[in-house]
Protein backbone atom coordinates (compact mmCIF):
# COMPACT_ATOMS: atom_id res chain seq x y z
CA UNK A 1 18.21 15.00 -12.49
CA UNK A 2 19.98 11.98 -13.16
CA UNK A 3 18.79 9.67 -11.39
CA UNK A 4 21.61 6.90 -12.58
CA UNK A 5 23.98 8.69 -11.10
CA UNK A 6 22.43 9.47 -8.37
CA UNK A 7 21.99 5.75 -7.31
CA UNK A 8 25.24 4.76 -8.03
CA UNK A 9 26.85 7.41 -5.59
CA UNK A 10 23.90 5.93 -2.69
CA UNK A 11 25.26 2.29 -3.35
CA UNK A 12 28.89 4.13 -3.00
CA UNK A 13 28.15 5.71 0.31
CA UNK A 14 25.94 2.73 1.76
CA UNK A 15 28.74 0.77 1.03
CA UNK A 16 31.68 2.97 2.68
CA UNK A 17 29.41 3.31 5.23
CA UNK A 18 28.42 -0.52 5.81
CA UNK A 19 24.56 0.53 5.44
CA UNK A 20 21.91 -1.79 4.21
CA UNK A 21 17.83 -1.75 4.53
CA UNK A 22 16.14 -5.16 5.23
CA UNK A 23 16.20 -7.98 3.71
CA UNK A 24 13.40 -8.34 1.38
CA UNK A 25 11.97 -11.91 2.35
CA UNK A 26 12.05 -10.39 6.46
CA UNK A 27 10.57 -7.46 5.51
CA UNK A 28 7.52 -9.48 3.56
CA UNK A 29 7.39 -11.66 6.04
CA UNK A 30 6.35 -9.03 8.46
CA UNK A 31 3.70 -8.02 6.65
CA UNK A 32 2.75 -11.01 5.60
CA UNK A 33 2.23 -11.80 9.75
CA UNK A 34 -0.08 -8.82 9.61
CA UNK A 35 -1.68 -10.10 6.90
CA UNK A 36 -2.23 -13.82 9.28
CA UNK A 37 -3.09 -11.78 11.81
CA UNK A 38 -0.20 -13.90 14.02
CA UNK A 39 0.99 -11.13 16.78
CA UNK A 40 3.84 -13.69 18.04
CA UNK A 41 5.14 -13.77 14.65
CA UNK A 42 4.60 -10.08 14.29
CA UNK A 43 6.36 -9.18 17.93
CA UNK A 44 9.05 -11.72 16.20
CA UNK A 45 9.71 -10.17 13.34
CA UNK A 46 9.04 -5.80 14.00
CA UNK A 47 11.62 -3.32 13.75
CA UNK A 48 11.30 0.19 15.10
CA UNK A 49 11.88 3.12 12.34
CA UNK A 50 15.50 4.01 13.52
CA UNK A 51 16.91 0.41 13.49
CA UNK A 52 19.35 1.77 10.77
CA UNK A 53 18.00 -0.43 8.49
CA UNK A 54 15.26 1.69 6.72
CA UNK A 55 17.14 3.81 4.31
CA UNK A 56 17.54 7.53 4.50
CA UNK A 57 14.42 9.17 2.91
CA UNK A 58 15.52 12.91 4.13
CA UNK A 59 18.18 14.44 5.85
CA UNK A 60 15.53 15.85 8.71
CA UNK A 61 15.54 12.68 11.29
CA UNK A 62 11.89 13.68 12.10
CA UNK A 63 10.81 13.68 8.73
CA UNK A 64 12.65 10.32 7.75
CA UNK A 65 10.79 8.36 10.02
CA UNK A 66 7.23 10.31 9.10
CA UNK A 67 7.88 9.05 5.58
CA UNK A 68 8.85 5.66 6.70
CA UNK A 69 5.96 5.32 8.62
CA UNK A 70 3.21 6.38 5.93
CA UNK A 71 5.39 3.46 3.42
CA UNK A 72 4.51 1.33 6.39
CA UNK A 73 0.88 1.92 6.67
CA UNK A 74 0.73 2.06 2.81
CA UNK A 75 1.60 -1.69 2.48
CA UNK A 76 0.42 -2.90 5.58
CA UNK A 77 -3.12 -1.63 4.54
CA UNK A 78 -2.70 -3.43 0.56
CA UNK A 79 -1.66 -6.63 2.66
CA UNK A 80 -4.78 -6.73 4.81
CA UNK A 81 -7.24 -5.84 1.71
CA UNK A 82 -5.44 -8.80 0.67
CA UNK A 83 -6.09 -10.83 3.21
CA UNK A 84 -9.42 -9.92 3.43
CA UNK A 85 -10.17 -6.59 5.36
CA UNK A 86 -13.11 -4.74 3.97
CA UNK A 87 -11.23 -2.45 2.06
CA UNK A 88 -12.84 1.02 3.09
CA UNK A 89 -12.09 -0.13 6.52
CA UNK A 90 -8.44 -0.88 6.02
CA UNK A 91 -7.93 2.80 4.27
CA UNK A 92 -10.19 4.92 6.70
CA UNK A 93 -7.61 3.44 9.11
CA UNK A 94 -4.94 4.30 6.73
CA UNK A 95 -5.80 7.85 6.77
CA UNK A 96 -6.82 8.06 10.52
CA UNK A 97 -3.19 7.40 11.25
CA UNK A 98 -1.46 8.95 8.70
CA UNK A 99 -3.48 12.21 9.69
CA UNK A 100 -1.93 11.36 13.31
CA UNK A 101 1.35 10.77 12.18
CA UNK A 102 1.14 14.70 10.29
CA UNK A 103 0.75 15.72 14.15
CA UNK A 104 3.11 13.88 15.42
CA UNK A 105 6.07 16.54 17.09
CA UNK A 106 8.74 14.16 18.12
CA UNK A 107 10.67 11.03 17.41
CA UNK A 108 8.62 9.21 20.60
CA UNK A 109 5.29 9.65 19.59
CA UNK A 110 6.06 8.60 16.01
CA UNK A 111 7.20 5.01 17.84
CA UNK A 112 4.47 4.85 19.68
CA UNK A 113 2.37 5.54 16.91
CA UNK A 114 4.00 2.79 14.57
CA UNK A 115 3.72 0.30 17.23
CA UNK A 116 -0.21 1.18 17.76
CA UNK A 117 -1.11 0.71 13.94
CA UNK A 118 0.89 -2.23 13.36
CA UNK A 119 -0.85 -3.83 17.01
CA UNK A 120 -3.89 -2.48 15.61
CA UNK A 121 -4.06 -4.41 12.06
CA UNK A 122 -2.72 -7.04 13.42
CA UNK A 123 -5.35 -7.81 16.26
CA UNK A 124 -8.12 -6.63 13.08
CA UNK A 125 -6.52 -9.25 11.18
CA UNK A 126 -6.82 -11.98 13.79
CA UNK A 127 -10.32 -11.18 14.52
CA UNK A 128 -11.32 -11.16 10.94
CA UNK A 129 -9.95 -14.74 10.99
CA UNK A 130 -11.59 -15.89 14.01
CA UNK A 131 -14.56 -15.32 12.58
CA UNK A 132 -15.04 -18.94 11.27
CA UNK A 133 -14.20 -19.92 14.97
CA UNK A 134 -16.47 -18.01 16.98
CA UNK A 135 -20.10 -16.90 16.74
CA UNK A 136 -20.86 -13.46 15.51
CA UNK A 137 -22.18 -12.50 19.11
CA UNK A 138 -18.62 -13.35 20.55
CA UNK A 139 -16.65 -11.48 17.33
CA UNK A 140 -18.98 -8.29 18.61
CA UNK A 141 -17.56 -8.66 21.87
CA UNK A 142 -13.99 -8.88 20.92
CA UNK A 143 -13.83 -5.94 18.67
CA UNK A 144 -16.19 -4.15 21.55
CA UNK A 145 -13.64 -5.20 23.97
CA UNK A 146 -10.78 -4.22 21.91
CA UNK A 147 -11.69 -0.70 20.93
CA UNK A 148 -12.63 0.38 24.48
CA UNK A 149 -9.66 -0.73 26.65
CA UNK A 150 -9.35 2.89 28.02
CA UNK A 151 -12.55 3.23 29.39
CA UNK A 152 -14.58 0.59 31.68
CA UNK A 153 -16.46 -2.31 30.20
CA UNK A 154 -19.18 -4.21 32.10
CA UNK A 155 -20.50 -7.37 30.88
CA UNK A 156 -24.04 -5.46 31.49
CA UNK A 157 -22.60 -3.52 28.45
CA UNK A 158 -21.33 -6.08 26.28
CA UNK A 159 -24.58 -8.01 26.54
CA UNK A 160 -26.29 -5.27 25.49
CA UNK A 161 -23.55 -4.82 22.44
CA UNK A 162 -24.41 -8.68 22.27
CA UNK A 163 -27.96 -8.12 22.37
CA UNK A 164 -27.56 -11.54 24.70
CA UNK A 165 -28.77 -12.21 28.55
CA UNK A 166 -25.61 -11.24 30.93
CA UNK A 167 -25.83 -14.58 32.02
CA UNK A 168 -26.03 -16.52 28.56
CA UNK A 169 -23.28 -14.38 27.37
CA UNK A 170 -21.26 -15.23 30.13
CA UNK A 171 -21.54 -18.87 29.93
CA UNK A 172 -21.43 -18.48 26.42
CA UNK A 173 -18.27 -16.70 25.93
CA UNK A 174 -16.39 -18.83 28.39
CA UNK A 175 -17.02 -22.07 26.11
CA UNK A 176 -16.19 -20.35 22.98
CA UNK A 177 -13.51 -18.59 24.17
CA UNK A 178 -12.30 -20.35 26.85
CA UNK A 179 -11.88 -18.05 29.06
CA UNK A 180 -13.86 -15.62 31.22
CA UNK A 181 -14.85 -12.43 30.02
CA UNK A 182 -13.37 -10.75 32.88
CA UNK A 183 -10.24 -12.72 32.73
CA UNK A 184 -9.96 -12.00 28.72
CA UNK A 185 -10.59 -8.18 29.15
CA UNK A 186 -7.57 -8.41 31.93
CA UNK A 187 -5.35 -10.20 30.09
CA UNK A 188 -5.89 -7.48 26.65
CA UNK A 189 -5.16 -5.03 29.26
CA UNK A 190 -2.06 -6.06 30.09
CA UNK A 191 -0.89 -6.39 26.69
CA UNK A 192 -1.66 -2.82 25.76
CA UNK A 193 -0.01 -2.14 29.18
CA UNK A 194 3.27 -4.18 27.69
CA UNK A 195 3.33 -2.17 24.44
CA UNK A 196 3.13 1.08 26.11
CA UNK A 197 5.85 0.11 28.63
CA UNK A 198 8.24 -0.76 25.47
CA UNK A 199 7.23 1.59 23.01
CA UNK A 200 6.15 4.75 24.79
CA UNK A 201 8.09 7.26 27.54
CA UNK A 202 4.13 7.31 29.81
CA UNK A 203 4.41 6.92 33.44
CA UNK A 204 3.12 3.42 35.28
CA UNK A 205 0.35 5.70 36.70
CA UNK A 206 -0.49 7.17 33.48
CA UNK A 207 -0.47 3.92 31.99
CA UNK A 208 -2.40 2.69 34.93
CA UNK A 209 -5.19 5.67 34.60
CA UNK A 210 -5.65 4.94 30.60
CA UNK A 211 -6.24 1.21 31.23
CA UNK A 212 -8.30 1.83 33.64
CA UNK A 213 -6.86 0.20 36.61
CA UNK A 214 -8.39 0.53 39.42
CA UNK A 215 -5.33 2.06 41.20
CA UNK A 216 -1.37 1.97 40.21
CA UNK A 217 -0.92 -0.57 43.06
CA UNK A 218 -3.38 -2.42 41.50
CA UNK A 219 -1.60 -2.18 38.28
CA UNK A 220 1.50 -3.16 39.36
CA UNK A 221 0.00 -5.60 41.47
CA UNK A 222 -1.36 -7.96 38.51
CA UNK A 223 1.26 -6.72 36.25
CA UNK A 224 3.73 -8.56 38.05
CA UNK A 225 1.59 -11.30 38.67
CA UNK A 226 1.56 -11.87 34.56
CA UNK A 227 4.78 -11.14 33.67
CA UNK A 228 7.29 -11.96 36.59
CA UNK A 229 8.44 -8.18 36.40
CA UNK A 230 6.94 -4.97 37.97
CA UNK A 231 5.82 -2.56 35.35
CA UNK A 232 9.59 -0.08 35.91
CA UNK A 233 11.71 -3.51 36.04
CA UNK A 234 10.13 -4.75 32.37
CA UNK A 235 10.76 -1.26 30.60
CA UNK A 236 14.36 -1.10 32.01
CA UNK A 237 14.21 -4.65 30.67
CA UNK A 238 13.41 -3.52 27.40
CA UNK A 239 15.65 -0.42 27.05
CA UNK A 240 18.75 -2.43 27.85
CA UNK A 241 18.19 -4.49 25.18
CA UNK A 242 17.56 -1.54 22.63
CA UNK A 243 20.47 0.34 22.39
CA UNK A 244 18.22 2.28 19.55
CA UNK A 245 15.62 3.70 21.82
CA UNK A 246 16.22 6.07 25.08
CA UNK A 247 13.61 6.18 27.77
């Protein structure tokens, strides 16, 4: 194969074509906001797979973005050793989602997916710094509170995670944190909820049910309250300004 050649006729075409993959110092910076663990910069600066901008890694549109996605994960998880992620943690997680990814049937659940791991590393990433800031008690309770926003968390449970009085945890949490526990588990909840409503075709009930909302009215209920926008009128929102992505 010769690969000179080869390249020369991709320049040709990307030329003729007006095609280009980011620019280097965006693309670094992105990971580099993983790295930080800042999500605002992070939300700033993501692209989804098919923003036209990733190159053409195979002709088969599923398989592009499956090998876009695993390049993804590959340097996200070298940036986050980096940073300072223990680094059989960052490449378990590597392979838990790249083993996801292989099951992954269409173009909407790869999305989803990419969104997920980058949210996830990210939010690792900020914790992992916040560890100078908080006590270790209150780190257990935000990674406890993090991994188990799909099923119902008490603060009878996260004491227990804690190995702290409810009460004393409570209290304690609250001045650390500056917020309540209650109020901090809501407002994670509503961020997932966010994500899923850009990046994902589920349902506000199905949403709603994973979250564990008490009810969809519920849901849509403090939804709106925290963003200005029922849960519908913030994905149609967010589809009219991504001409990329059908709901």
């Amino acid at each position: 194969m010769d690969i000179q050649k080869k390249l020369s006729h991709v320049e040709f075409l990307n030329r003729e074509h007006n095609l280009s993959h980011l620019s280097y110092e965006r693309e670094m910076a992105f990971f580099q906001s993983i790295k930080l663990g800042n999500p605002d910069e992070v939300n700033r600066l993501f692209k989804p797979l098919n923003s036209g901008q990733m190159g053409m890694l195979s002709e088969d549109a599923l398989r592009n973005l499956k090998y876009h996605l695993i390049i993804t994960v590959a340097l996200i998880t070298r940036y986050c050793i980096e940073g300072g992620m223990e680094m059989e943690t960052a490449y378990n997680l590597s392979d838990i989602y790249i083993q996801s990814l292989d099951k992954c049937s269409c173009e909407d659940e790869i999305h989803m997916l990419h969104r997920e791991l980058v949210d996830d590393y990210a939010q690792r990433m900020q914790l992992l710094h916040k560890q100078s800031l908080y006590p270790k008690t209150i780190i257990v309770c935000l990674d406890y509170i993090y991994e188990n926003l799909h099923t119902k968390i008490t603060l009878e449970k996260l004491a227990e995670v804690a190995a702290l009085s409810p009460t004393y945890l409570s209290r304690l949490f609250r001045k650390e944190v500056g917020i309540t526990l209650s109020e901090y588990i809501m407002k994670k909840r509503l961020e997932a909820a966010e994500n899923m409503l850009k990046y994902s075709s589920y349902s506000c009930i199905e949403i709603s049910a994973y979250l564990c909302f008490s009810s969809e009215s519920h849901f849509i209920q403090v939804f709106k309250k925290h963003t200005g926008f029922t849960p519908k009128a913030y994905r149609r929102k967010f589809f009219r300004q991504r001409s990329d992505f059908v709901p």
